[in-house]
N, C-alpha and C. Protein backbone atom coordinates (compact mmCIF):
# COMPACT_ATOMS: atom_id res chain seq x y z
N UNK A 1 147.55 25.87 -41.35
CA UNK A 1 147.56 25.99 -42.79
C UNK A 1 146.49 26.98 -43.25
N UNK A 2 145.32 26.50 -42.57
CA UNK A 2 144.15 27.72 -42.98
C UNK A 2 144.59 29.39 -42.73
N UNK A 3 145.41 29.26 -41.94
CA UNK A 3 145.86 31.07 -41.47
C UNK A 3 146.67 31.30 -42.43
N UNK A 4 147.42 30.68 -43.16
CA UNK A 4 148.14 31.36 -44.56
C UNK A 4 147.51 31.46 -45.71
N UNK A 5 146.71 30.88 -46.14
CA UNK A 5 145.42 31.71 -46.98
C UNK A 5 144.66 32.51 -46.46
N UNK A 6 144.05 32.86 -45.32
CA UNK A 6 143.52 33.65 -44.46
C UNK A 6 143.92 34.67 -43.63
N UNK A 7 145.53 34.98 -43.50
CA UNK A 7 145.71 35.89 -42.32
C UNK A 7 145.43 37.39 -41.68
N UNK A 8 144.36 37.30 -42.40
CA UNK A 8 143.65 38.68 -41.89
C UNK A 8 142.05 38.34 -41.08
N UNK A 9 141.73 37.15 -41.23
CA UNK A 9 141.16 36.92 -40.29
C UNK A 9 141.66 35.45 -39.19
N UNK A 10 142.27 36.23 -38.96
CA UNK A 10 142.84 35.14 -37.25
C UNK A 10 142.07 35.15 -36.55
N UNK A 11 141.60 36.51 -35.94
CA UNK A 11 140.46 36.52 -35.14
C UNK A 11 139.43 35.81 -35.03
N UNK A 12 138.76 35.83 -36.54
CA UNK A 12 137.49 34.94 -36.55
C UNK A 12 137.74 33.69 -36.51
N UNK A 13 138.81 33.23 -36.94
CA UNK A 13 139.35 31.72 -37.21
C UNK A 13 139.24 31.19 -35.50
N UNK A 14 139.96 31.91 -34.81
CA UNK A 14 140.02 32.08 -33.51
C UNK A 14 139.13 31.75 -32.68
N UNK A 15 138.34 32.43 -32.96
CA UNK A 15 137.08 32.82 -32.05
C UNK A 15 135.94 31.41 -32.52
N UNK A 16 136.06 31.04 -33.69
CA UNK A 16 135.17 29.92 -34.14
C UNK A 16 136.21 28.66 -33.90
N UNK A 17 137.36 28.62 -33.47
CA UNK A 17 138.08 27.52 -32.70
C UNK A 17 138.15 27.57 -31.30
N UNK A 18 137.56 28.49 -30.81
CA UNK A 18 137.92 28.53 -28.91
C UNK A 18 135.98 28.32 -28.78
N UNK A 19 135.20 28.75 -30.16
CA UNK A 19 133.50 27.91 -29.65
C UNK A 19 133.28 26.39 -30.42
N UNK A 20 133.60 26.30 -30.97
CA UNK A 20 133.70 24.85 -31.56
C UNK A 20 134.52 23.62 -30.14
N UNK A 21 135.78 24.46 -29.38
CA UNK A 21 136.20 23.70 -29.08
C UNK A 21 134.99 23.53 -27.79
N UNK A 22 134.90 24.55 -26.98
CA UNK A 22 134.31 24.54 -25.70
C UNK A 22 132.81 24.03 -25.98
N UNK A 23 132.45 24.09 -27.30
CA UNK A 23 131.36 22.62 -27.68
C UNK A 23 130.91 21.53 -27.64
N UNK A 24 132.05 20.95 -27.63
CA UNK A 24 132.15 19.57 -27.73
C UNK A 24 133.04 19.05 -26.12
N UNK A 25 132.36 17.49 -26.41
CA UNK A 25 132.17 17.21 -24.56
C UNK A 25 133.95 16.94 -24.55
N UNK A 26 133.87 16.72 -23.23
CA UNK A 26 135.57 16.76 -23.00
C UNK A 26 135.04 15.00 -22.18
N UNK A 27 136.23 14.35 -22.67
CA UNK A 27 136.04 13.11 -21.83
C UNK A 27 137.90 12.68 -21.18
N UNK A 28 137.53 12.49 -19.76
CA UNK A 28 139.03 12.16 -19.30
C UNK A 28 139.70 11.25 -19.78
N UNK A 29 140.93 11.63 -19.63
CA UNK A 29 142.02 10.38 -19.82
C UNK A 29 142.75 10.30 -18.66
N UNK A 30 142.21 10.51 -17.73
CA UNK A 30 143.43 10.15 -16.13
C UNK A 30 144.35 11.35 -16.01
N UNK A 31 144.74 11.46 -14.94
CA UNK A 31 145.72 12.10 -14.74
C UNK A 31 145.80 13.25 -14.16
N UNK A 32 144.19 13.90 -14.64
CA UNK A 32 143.35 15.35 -14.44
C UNK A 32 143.64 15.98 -15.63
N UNK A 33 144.12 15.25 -16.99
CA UNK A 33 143.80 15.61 -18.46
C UNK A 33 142.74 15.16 -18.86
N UNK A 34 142.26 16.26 -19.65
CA UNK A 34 140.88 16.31 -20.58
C UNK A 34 141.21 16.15 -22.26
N UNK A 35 140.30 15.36 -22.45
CA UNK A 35 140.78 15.29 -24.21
C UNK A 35 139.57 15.56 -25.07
N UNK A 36 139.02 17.05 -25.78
CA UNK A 36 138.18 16.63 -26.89
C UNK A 36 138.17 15.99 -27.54
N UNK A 37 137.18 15.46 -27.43
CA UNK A 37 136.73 14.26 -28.72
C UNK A 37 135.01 15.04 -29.73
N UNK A 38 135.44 14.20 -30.43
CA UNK A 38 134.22 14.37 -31.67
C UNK A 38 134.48 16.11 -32.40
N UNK A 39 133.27 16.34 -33.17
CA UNK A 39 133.62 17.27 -34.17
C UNK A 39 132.20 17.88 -33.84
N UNK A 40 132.02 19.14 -33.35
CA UNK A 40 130.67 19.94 -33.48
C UNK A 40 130.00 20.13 -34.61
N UNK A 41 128.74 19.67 -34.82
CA UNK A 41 128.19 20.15 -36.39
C UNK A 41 128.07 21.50 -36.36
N UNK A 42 128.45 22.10 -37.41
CA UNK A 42 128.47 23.43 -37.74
C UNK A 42 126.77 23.70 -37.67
N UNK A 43 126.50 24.91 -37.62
CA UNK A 43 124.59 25.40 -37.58
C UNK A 43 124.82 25.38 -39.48
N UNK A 44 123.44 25.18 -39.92
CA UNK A 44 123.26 25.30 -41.14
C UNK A 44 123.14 26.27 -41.80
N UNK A 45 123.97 27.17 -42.71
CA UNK A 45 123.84 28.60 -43.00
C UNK A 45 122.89 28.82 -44.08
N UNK A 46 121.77 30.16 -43.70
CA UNK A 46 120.77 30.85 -44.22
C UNK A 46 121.47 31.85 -45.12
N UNK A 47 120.33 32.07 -45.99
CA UNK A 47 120.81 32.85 -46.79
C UNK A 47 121.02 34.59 -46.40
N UNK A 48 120.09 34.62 -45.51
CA UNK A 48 120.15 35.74 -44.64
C UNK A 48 121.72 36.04 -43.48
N UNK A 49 122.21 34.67 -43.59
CA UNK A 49 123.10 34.96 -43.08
C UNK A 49 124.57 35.48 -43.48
N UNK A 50 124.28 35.03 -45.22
CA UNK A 50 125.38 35.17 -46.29
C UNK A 50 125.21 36.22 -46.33
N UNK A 51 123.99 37.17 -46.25
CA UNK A 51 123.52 38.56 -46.71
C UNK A 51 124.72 39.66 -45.66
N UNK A 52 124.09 38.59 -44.47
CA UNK A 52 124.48 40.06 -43.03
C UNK A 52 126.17 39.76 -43.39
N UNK A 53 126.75 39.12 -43.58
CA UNK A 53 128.26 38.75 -44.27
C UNK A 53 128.60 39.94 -45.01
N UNK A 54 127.89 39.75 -45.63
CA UNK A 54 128.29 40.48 -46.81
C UNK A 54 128.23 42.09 -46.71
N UNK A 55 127.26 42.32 -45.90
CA UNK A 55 126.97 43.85 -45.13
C UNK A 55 127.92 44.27 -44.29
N UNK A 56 128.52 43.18 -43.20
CA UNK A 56 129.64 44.00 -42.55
C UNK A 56 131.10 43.37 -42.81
N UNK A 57 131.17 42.86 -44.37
CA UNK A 57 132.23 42.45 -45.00
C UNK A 57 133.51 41.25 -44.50
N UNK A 58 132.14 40.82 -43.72
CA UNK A 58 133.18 39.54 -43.40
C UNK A 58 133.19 38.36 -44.13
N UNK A 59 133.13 38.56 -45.69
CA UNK A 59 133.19 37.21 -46.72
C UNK A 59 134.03 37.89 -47.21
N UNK A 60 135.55 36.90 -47.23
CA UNK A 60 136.48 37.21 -48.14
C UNK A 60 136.36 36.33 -49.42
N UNK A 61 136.86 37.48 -50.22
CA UNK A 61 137.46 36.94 -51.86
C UNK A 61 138.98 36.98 -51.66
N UNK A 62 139.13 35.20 -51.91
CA UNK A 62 140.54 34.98 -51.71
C UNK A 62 141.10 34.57 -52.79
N UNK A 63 140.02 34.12 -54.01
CA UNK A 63 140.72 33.60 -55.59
C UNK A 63 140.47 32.98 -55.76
N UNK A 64 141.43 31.81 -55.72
CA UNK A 64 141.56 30.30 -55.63
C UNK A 64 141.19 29.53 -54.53
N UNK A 65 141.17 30.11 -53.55
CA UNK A 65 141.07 29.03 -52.21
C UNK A 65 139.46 29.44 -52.11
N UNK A 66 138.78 28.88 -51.64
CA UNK A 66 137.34 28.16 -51.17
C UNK A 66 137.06 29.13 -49.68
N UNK A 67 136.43 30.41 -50.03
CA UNK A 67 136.19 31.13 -48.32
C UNK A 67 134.68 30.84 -47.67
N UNK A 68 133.98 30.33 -48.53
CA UNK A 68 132.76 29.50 -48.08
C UNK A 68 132.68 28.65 -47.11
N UNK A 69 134.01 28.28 -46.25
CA UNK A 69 134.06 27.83 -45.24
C UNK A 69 133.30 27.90 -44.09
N UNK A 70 132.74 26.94 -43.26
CA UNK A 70 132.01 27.44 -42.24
C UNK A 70 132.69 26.84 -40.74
N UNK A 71 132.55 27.15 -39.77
CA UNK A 71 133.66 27.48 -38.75
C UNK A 71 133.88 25.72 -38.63
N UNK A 72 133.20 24.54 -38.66
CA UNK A 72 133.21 23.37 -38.24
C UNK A 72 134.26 22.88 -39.83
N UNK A 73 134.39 23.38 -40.90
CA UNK A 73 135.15 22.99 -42.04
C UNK A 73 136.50 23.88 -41.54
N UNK A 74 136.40 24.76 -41.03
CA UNK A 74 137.73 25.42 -40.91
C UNK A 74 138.37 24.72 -39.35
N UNK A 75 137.71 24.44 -38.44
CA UNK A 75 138.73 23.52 -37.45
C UNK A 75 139.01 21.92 -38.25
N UNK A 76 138.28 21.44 -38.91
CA UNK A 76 138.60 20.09 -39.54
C UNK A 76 139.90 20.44 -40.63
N UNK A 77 139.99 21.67 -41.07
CA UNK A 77 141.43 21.65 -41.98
C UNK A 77 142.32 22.41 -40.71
N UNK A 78 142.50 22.70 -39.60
CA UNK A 78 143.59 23.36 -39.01
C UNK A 78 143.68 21.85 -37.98
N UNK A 79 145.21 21.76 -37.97
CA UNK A 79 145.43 20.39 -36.92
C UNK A 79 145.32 20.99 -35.39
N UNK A 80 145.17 19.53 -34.65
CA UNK A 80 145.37 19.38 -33.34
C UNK A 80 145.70 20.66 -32.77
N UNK A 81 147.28 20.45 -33.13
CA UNK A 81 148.19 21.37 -32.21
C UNK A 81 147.85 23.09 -32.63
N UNK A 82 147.54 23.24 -34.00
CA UNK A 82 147.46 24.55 -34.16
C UNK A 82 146.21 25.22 -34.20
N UNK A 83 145.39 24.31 -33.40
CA UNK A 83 143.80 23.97 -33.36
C UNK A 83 143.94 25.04 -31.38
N UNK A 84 144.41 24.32 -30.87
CA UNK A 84 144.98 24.09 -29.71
C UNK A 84 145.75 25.87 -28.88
N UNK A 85 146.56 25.73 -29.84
CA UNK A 85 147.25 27.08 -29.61
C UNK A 85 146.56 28.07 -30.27
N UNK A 86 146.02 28.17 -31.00
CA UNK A 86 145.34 29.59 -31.47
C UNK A 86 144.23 30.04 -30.57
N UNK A 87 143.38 28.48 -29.73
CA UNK A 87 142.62 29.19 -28.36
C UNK A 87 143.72 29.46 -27.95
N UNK A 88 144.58 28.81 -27.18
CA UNK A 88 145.24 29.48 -26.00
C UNK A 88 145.98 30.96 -26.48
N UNK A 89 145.97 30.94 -27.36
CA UNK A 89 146.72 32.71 -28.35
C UNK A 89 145.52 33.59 -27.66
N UNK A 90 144.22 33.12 -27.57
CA UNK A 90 143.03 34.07 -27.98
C UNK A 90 142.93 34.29 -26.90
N UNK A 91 142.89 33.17 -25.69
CA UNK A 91 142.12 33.45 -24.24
C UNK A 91 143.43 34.19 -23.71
N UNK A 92 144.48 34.40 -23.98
CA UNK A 92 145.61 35.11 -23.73
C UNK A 92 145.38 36.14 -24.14
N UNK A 93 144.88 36.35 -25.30
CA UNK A 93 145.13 38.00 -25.55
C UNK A 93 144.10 38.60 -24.96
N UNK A 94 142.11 37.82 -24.56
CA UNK A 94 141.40 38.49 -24.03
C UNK A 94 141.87 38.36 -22.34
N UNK A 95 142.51 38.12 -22.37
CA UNK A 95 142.93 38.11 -20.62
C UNK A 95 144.11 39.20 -20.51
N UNK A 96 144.59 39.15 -21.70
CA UNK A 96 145.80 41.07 -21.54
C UNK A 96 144.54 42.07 -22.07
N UNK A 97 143.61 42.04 -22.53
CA UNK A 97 143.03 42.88 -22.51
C UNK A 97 141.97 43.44 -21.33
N UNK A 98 141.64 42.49 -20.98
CA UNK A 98 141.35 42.93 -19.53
C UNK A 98 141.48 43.10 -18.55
N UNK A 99 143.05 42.70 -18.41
CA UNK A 99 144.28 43.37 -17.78
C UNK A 99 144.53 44.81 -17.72
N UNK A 100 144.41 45.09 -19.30
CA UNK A 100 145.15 46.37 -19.56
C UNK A 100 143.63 47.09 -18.91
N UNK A 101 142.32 46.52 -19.43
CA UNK A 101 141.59 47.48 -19.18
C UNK A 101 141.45 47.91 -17.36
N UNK A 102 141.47 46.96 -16.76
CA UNK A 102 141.63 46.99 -14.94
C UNK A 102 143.04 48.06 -14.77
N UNK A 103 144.34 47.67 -15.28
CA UNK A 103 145.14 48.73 -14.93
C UNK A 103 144.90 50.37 -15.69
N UNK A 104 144.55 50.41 -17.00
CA UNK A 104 144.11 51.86 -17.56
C UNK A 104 143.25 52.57 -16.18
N UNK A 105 141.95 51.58 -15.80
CA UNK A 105 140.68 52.35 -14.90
C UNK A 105 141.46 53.30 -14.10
N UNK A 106 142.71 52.09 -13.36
CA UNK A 106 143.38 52.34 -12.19
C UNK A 106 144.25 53.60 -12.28
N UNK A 107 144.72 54.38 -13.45
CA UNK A 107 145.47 55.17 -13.57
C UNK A 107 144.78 56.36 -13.29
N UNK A 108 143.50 56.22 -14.21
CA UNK A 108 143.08 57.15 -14.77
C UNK A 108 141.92 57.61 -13.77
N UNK A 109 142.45 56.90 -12.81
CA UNK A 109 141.23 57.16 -11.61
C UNK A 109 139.45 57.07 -11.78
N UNK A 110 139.28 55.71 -12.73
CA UNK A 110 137.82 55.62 -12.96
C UNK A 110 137.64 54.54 -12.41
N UNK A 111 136.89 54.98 -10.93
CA UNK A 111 136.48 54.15 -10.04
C UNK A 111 135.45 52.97 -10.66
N UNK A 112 134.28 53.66 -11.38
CA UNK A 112 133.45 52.36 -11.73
C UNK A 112 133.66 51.73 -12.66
N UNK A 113 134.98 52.16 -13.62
CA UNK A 113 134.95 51.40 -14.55
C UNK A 113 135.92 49.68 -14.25
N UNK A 114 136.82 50.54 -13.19
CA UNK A 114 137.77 49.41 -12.44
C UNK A 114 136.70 48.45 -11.36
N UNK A 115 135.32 49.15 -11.18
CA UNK A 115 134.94 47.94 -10.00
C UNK A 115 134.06 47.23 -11.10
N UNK A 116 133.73 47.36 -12.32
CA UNK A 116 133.14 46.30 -13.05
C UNK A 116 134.30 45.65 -14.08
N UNK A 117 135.01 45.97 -13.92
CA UNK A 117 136.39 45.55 -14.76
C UNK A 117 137.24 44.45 -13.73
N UNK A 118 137.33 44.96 -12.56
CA UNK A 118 137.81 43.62 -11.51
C UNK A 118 136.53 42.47 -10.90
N UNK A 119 135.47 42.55 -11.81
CA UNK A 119 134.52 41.19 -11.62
C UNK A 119 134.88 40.26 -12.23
N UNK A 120 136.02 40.63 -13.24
CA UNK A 120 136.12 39.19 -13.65
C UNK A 120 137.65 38.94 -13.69
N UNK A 121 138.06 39.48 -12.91
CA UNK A 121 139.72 39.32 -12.62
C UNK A 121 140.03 39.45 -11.18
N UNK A 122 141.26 38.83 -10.20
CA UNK A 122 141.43 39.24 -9.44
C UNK A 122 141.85 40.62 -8.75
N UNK A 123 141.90 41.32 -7.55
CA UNK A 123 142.21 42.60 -7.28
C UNK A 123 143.71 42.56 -7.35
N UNK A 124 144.33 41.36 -7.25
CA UNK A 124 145.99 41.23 -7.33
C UNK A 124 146.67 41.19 -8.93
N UNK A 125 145.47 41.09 -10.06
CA UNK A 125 146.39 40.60 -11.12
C UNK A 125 147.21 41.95 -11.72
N UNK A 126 148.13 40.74 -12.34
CA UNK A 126 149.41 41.89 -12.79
C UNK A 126 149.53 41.79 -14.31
N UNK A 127 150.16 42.67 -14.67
CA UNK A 127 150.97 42.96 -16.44
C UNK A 127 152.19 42.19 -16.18
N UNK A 128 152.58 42.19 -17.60
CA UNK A 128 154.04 41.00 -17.77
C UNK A 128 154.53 42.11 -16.89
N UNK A 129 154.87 43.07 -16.29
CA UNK A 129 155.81 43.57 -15.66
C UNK A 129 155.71 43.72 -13.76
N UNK A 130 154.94 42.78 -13.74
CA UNK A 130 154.44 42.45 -12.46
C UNK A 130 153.59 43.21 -11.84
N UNK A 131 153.03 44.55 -12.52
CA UNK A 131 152.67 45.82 -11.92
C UNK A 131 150.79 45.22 -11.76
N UNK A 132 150.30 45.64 -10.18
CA UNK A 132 149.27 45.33 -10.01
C UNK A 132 148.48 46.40 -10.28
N UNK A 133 147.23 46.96 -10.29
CA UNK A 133 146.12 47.67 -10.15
C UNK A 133 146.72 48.91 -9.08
N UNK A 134 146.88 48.24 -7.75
CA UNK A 134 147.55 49.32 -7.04
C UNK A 134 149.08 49.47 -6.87
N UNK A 135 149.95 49.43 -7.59
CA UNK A 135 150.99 49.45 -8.44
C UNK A 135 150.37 51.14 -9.12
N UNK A 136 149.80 50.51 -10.27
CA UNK A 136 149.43 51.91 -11.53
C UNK A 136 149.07 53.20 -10.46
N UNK A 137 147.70 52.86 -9.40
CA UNK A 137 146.95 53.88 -8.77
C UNK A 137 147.85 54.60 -7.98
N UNK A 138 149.00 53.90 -7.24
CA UNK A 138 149.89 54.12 -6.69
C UNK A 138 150.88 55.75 -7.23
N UNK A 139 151.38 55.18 -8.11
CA UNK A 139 152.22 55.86 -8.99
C UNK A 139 151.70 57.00 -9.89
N UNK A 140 150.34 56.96 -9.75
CA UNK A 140 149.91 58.03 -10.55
C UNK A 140 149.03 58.91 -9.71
N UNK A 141 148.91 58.67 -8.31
CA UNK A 141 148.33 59.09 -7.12
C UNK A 141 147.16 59.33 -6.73
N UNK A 142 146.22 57.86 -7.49
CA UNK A 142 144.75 57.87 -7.84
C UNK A 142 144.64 57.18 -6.07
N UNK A 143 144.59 58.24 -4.88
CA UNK A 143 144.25 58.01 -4.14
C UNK A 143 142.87 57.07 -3.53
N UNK A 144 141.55 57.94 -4.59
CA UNK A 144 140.50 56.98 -3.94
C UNK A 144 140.75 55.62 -4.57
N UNK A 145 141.25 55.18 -5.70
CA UNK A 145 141.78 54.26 -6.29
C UNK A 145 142.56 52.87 -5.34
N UNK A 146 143.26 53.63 -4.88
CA UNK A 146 144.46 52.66 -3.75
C UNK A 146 143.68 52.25 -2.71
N UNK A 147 142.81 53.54 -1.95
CA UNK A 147 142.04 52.89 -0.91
C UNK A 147 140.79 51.88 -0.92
N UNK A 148 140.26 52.18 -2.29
CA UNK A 148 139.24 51.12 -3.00
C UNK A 148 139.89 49.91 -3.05
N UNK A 149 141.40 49.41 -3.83
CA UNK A 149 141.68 47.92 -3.84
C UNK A 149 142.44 47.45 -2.30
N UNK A 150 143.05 48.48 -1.58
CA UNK A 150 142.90 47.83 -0.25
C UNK A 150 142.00 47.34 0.80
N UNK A 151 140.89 47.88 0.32
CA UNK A 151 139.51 47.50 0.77
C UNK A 151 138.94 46.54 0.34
N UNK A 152 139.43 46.48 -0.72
CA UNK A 152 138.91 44.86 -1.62
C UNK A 152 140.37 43.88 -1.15
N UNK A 153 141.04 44.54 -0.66
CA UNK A 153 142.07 43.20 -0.25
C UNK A 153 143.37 43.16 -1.16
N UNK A 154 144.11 43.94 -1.76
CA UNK A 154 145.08 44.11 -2.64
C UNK A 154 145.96 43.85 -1.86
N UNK A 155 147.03 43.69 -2.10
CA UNK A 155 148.10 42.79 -1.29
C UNK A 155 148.97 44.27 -1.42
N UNK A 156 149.56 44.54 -0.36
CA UNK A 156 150.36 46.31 -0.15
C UNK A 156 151.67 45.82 -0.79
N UNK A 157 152.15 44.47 -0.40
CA UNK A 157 153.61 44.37 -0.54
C UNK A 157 153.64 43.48 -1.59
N UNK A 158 153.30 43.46 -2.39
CA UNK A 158 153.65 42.78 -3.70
C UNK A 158 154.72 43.65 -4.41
N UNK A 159 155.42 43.16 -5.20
CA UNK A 159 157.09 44.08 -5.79
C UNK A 159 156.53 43.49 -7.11
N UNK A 160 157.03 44.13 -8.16
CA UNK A 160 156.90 44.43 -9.27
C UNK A 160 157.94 43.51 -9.98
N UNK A 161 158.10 43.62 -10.57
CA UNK A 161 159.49 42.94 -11.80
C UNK A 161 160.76 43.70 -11.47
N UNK A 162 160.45 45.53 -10.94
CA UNK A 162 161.65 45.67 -10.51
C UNK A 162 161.70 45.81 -9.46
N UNK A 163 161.31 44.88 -8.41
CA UNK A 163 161.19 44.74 -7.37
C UNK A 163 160.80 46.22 -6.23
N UNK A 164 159.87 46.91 -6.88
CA UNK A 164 159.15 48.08 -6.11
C UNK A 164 158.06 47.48 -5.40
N UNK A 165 156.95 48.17 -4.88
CA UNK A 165 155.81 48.09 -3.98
C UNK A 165 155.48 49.25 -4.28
N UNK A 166 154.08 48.92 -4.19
CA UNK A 166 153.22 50.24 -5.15
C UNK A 166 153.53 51.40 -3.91
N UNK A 167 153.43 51.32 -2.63
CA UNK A 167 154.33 52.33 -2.01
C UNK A 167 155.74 53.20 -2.20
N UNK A 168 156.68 52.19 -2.71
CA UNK A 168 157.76 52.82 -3.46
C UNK A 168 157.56 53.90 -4.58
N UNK A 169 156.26 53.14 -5.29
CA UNK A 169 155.96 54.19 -6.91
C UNK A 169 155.28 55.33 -5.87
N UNK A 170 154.43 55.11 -5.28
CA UNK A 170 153.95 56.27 -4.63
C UNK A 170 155.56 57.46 -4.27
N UNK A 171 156.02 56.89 -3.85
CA UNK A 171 156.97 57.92 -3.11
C UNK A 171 158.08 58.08 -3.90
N UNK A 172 158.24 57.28 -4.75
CA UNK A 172 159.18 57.44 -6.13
C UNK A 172 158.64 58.86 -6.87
N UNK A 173 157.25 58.70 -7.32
CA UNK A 173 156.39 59.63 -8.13
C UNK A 173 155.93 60.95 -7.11
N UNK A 174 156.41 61.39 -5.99
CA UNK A 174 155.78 61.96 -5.18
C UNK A 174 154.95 62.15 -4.84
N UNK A 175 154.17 60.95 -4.53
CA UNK A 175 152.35 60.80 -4.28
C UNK A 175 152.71 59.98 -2.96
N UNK A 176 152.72 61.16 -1.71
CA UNK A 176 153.39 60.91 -0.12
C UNK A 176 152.16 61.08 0.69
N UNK A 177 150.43 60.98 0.13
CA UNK A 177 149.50 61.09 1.15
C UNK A 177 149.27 59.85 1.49
């Protein structure tokens, strides 16, 4: 409900529901399900803090609705479920983004940016289209690229969505060294 008076900031809504949640203690219910319980107290806002708001314009004027909200009032008006899915929206989209950023390195043949970019991902992960790291390097014939994630252990025969192997893109794309 809060995102339809708000939908220009999802993000922040977001981002103050995926730390609010990972706040508060998780207590089991069997099964190897976890259930938050309780409500994080929000930090107490300074006036200095309304200020820096206001400097890089993240206080909206919405009218009628109340934007004085502070992140522990804004998970208490969004429910459970839509409490729930807007982390999992978020840790999804920062996990395609650092997807995309590991396969971009890989194209574009930037070795260090792909070996601090695969610290926090595996050397095998893929795009919705199954395409791995050496998949992209493959196909675009970022040689030191290919021999870097086989060295880290990249799996040669993994197939894609259309069932290629980054060897195929190699020799599809004429990149035959």
């Amino acid at each position: 409900m809060l995102l339809k008076f708000f939908p220009e900031d999802e993000e922040k809504i977001a981002q103050a529901a995926l730390h609010t949640f990972d706040a508060q203690p998780a207590r089991s219910q069997g099964a190897g399900s976890v259930k938050r319980v309780g409500r994080a107290k929000p930090a107490a806002k300074t006036d200095s803090d309304e200020e820096k708001g206001e400097e890089n314009g993240s206080n909206i004027d919405s009218g009628d609705v109340d934007s004085g909200l502070d992140s522990g009032e804004i998970m208490g008006k969004m429910g459970g479920d839509e409490l729930h899915q807007r982390i999992n929206d978020l840790k999804e989209r920062r996990r395609n983004d650092r997807i995309n950023l590991i396969l971009n390195a890989a194209a574009n043949g930037n070795l260090a940016g792909l070996s601090e970019a695969l610290k926090n991902e595996g050397v095998n992960v893929c795009d919705a289209l199954k395409r791995t790291p050496l998949h992209v390097a493959s196909s675009e014939g970022q040689l030191e690229i290919v021999q870097y994630l086989v060295e880290l252990g990249a799996d040669i025969n993994v197939q894609d969505s259309f069932r290629h192997t980054s060897l195929n893109d190699a020799v599809r794309h004429r990149h035959d060294e």
